[in-house]
Structure formats: C-alpha cells, structure tokens
Protein backbone atom coordinates (compact mmCIF):
# COMPACT_ATOMS: atom_id res chain seq x y z
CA UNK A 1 11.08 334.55 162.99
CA UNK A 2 7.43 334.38 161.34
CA UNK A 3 7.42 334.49 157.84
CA UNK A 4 3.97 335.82 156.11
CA UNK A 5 4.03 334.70 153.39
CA UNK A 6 5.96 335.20 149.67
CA UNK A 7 6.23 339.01 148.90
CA UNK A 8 7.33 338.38 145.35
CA UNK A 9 9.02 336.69 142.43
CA UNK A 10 11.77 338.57 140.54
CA UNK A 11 12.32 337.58 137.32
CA UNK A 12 14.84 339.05 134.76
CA UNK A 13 13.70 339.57 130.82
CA UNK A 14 15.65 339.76 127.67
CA UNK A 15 13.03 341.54 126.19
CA UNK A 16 11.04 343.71 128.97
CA UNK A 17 8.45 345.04 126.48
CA UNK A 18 8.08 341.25 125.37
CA UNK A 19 7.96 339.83 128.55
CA UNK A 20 5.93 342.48 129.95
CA UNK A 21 3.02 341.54 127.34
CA UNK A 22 3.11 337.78 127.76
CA UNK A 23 2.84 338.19 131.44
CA UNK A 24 -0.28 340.92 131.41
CA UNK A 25 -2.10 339.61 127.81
CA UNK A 26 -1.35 335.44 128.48
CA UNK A 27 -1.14 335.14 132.23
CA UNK A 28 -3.47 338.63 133.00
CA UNK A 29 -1.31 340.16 135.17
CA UNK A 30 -1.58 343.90 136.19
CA UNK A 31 1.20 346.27 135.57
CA UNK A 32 0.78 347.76 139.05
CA UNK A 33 3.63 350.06 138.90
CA UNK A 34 6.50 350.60 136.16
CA UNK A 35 10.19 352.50 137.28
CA UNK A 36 13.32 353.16 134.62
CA UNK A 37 16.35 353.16 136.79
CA UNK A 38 18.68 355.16 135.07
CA UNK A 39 22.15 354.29 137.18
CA UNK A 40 21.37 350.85 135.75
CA UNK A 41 19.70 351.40 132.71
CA UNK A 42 16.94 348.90 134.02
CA UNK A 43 13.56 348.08 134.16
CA UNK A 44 11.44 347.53 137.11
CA UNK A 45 7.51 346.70 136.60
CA UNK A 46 5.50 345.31 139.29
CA UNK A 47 2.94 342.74 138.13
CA UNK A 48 0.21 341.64 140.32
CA UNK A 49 -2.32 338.70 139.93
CA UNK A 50 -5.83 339.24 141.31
CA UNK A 51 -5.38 342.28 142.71
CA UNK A 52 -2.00 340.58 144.44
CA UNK A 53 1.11 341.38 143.98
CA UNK A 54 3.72 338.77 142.93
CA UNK A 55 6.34 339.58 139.99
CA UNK A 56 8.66 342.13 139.91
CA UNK A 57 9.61 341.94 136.08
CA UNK A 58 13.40 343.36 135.72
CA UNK A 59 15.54 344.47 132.11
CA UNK A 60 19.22 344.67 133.02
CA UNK A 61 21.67 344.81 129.56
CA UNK A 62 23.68 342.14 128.34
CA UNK A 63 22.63 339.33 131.15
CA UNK A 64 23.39 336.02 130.50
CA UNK A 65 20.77 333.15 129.48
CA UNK A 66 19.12 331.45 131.96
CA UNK A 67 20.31 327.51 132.17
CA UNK A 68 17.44 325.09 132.00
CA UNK A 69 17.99 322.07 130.56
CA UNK A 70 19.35 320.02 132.10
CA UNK A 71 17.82 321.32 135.12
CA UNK A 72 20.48 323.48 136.81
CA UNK A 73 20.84 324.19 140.81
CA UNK A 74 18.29 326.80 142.04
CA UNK A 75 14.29 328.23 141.24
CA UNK A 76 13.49 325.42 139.28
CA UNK A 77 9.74 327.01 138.08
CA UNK A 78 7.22 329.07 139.22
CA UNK A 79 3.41 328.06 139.66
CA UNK A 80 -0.11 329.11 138.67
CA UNK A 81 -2.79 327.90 140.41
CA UNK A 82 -6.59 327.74 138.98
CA UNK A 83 -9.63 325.98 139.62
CA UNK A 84 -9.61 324.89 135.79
CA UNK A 85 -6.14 322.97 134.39
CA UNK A 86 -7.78 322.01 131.17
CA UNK A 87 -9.50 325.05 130.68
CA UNK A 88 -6.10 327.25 131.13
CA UNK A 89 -4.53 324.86 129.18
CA UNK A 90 -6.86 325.29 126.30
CA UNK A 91 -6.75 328.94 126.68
CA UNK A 92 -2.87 329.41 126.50
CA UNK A 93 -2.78 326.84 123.02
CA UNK A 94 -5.25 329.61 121.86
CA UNK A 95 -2.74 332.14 122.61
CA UNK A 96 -0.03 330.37 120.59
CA UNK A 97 1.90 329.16 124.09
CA UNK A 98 3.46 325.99 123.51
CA UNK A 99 2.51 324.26 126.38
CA UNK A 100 3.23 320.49 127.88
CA UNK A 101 0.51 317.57 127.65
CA UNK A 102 -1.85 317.69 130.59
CA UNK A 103 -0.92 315.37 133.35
CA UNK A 104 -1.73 314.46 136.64
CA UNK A 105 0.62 314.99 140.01
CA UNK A 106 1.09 311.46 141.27
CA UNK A 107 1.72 312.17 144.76
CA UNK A 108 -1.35 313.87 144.99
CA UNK A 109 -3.89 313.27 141.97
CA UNK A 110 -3.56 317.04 140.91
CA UNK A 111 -3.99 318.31 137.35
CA UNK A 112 -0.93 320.24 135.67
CA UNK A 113 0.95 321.06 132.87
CA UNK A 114 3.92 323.10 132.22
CA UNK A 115 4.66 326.06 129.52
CA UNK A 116 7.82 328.33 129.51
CA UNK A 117 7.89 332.55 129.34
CA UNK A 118 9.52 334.44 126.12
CA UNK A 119 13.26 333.60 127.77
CA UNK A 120 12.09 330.21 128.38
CA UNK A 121 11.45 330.07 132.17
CA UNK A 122 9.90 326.72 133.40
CA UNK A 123 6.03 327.81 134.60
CA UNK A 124 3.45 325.58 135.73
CA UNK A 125 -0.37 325.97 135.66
CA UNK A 126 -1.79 323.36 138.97
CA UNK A 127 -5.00 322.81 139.94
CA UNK A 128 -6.20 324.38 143.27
C-alpha cells in the first residue's frame, strides 16, 4: 500500500456554530461544504486551509468531553504550520485566543506554541 498523503482531520464540536467560527474567523479556514444529517441530527462542514481541504467539523448530541489533561491515549494535537510563529502568535492574542509562551522545538530549533479550540483541543502553530 501507498499512502498519499492525510485526507482529513475529523473533529467533533460541542458547539458547531461556535466551533465553526473559531476555525474560519481565527484559523481562516473555508467552509467548503456544509450537510445536516437528519438520521443523526448532526453536523458535517468541510473546512479547508489554502484552498486544501483538511477538517471535517462534526455536531453529534450529548457526546462526551474530550480528556486532555493529563494527556490521555490517542490524537494528542493537531498542527499549523506558517512561515511566521511570532507573527501568528501575535495575531491569535489579538483575537482573544489564549495561547502558550513561544518556544522553541529542541530536537530541531523550530519555533512553536500551542493554543486550544472552543472544546479545548490541544493545537499547535510550528514554523515551516
């Protein structure tokens, strides 16, 4: 088997209309395309970045909370990459995300912080 590459990242809201807007007016992703699936009264938007698609953004009712801390077994985060860590990091305090100090990976000298989505799930910003 070949693989080609990651097709997606699913990720389940509490909020879909919240998470929806963080992930479009923080992170500008594109709401690509948006289904209501009735048999499971659920959500289904497909969010892409650059012009690439990468989240499917799901609502399902009463899910449980996602355990984080301590870190728990499976996706521990997802990560951004940019050209410019300080300058995304500046931009998301401007948007009111609480985000972690800037620091630097040490197996690699890379530049990176972490911040957390509306249910609290561990992203990274790292420099390309």
């Amino acid at each position: 088997m070949r693989i080609n590459g990651v097709h997606h990242i699913a990720i389940i809201a509490s909020d879909y209309e919240a998470s929806k807007a963080f992930y479009q007016d923080v992170l500008g992703a594109t709401l690509e395309a948006e289904y209501f699936r009735a048999e499971r009264d659920s959500w289904m938007g497909k969010l892409a970045l650059n012009g690439h698609y990468l989240i499917e953004l799901f609502s399902f009712p009463d899910t449980p909370p996602r355990r984080s801390g301590p870190e728990a077994l499976g996706l521990r985060h997802l990560a951004f990459e940019v050209d410019d860590v300080a300058a995304a990091h500046a931009e998301l305090l401007r948007k009111g995300v609480d985000c972690e100090e800037l620091r630097v990976d040490p197996n690699n000298d890379k530049a990176m912080f972490f911040f957390r989505d509306p249910d609290g799930l561990p992203l990274e910003i790292y420099q390309s």
